[in-house]
Protein backbone atom coordinates (compact mmCIF):
# COMPACT_ATOMS: atom_id res chain seq x y z
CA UNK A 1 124.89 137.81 77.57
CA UNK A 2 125.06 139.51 74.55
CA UNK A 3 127.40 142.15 73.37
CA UNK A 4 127.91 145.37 75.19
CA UNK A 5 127.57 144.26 78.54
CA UNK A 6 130.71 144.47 79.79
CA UNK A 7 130.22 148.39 79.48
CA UNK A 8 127.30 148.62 81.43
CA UNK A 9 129.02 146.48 84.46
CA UNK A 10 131.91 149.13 84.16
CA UNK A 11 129.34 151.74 84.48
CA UNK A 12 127.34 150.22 87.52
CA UNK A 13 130.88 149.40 89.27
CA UNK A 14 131.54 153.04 88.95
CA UNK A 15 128.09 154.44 90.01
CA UNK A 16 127.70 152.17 92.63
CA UNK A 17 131.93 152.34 94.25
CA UNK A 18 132.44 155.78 92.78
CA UNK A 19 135.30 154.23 90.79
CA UNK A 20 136.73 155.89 87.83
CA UNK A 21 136.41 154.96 84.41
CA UNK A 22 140.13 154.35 83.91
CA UNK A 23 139.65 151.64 87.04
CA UNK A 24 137.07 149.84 85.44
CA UNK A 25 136.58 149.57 82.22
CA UNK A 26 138.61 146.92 80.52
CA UNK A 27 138.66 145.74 76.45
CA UNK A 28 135.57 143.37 76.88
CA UNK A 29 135.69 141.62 74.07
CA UNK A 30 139.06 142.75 72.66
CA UNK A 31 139.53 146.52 72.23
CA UNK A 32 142.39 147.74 70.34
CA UNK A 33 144.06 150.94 72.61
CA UNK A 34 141.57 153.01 70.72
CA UNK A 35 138.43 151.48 71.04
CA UNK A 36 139.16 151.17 74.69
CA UNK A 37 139.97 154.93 75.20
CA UNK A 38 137.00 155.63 73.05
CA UNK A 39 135.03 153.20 75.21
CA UNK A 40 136.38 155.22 78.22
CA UNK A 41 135.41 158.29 76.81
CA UNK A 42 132.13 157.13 75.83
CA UNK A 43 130.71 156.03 79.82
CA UNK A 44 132.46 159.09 81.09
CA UNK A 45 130.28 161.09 79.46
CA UNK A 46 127.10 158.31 80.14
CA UNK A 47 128.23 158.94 83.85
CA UNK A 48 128.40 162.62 83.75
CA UNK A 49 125.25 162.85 82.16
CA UNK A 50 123.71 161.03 84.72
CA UNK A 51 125.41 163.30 87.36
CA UNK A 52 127.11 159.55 88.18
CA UNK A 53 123.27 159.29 89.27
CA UNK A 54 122.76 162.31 92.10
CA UNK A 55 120.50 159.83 93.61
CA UNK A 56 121.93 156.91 95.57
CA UNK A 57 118.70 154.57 94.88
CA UNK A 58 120.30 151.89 93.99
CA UNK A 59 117.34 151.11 91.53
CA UNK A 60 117.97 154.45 89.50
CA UNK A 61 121.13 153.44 89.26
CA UNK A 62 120.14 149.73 87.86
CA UNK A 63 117.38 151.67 85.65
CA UNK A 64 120.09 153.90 84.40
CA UNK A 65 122.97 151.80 83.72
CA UNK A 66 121.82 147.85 84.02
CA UNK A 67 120.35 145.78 81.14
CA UNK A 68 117.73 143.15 80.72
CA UNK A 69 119.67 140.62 81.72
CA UNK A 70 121.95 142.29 84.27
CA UNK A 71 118.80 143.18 86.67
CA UNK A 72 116.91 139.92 85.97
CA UNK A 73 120.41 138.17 87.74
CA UNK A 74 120.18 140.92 90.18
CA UNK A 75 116.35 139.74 90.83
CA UNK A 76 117.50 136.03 91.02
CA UNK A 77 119.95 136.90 93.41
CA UNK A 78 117.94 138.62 95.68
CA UNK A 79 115.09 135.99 95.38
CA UNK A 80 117.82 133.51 96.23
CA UNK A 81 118.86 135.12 99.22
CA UNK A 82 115.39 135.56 100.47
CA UNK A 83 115.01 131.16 100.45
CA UNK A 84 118.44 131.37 101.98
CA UNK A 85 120.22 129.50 98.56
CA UNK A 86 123.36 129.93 97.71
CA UNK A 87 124.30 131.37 94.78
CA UNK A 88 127.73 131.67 92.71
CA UNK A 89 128.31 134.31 90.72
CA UNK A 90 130.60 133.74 87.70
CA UNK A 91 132.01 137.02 86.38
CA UNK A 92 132.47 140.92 85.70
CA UNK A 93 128.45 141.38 84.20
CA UNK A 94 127.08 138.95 86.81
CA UNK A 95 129.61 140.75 89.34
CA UNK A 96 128.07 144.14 88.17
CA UNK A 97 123.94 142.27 89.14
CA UNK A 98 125.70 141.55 92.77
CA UNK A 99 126.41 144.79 93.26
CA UNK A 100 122.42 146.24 92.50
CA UNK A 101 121.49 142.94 94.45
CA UNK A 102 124.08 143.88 97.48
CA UNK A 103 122.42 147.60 97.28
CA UNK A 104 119.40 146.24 97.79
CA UNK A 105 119.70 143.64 100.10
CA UNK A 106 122.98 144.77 102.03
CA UNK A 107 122.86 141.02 103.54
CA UNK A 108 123.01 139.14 100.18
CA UNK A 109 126.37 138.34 100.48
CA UNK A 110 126.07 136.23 103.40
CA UNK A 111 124.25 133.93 100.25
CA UNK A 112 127.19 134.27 97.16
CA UNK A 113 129.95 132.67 96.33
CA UNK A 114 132.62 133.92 93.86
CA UNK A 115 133.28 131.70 91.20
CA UNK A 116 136.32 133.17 89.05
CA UNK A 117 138.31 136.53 88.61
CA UNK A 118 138.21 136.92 85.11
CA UNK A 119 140.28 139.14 82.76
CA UNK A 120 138.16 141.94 82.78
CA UNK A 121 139.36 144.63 84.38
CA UNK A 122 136.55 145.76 86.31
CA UNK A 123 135.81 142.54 87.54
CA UNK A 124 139.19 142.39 89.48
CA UNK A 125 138.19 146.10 90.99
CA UNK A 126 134.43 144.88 91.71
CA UNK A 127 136.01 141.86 93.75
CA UNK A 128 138.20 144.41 95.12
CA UNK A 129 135.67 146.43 96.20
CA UNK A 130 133.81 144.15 97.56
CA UNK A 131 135.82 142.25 99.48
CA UNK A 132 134.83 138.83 98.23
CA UNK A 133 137.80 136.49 97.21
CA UNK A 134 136.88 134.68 94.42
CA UNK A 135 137.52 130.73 94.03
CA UNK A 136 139.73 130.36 91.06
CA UNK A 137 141.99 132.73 89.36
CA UNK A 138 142.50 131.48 85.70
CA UNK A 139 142.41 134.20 83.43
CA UNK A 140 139.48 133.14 81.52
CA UNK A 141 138.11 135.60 79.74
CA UNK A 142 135.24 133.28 78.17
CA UNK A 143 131.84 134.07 79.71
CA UNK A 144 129.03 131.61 79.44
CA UNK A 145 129.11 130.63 83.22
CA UNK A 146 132.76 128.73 82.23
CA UNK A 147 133.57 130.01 86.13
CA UNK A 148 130.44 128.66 87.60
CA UNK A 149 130.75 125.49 85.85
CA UNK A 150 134.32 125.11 87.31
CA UNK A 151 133.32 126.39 90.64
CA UNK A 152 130.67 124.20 91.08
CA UNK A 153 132.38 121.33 90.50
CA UNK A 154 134.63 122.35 93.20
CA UNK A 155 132.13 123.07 95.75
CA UNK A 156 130.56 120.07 94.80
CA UNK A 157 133.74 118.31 96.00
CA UNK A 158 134.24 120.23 98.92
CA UNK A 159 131.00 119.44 99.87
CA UNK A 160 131.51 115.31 98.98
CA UNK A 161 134.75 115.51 101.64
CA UNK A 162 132.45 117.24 104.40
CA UNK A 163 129.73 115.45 104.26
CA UNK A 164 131.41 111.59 103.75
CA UNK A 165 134.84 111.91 104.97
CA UNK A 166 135.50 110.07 108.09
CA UNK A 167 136.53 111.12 111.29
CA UNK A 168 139.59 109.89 113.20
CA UNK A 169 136.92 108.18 115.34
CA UNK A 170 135.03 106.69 112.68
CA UNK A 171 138.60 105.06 111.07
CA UNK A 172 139.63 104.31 114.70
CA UNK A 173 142.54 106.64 114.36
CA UNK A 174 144.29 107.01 118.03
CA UNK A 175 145.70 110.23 120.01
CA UNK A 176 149.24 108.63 119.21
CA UNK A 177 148.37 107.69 115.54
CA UNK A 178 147.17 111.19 114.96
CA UNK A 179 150.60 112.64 116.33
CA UNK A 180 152.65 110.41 114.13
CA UNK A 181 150.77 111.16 111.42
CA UNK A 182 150.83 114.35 111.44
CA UNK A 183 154.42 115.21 113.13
């Protein structure tokens, strides 16, 4: 994703919940105390310059604050959603393109799926304010879709045991087996 990214998710969580600073922005890539008050410091100002965007159009708020990459996720998502796919979302930056998407779209989240809390900060306040509960909670702080690629795997064997797991029926499993068994 590229490096800086993590600061423009902080500053779309807070434009978009209202958040403060001190509530989302995290060390990203390893900030020292400094570099993360600095960092602080820095999108305060980015939001008050923006008037923490007078407008509530969600897309002058993506314009404002999102990057390349953040909106073209945003766009996936939403394209998703319209074909009815599901989608997982891995982290805080793609976290930050499901909250333009869920702007947008208010109905997108009947089509995500929360792959990981990550270290981030924010991302735990995003999920938080979104009221999604993520999948795993392992600390990774790694990026690269390491959350979706666990996830997925997951899902993928969640999906297995629905789809092929037999039935009491099907295994000729009685009322009085099924009592015993599970007594």
């Amino acid at each position: 994703m590229g490096i800086g990214n993590s600061s423009a998710a902080s500053a779309l969580l807070c434009a978009f919940t209202g958040m403060s600073v001190e509530q989302a922005v995290g060390c990203g890539t390893g900030l020292d105390t400094a570099g993360l008050q600095h960092k602080q410091t820095v999108l305060a100002a980015a939001l008050r310059r923006a008037g923490a965007l007078e407008s509530s159009d969600p897309l002058d708020i993506a314009a404002e604050f999102g990057g390349f990459e953040i909106l073209t996720m945003a766009g996936f998502f939403l394209g998703a959603a319209g074909k009815h796919l599901p989608v997982v979302v891995d982290g805080f930056i793609s976290g930050a393109a499901f909250l333009i998407a869920k702007a947008l779209c208010p109905c997108i989240g009947n089509h995500v799926l929360f792959a990981h809390r990550s270290a981030e900060k924010g991302h735990a306040a995003l999920l938080s304010a979104s009221a999604v509960t993520p999948l795993l909670d392992l600390d990774m702080r790694l990026g690269e879709g390491t959350g979706a690629a666990l996830a997925i795997g997951i899902l993928s064997s969640a999906l297995a045991l629905y789809r092929e797991m037999a039935t009491f029926e099907q295994a000729s499993v009685t009322g009085t087996e099924k009592e015993e068994q599970y007594s």
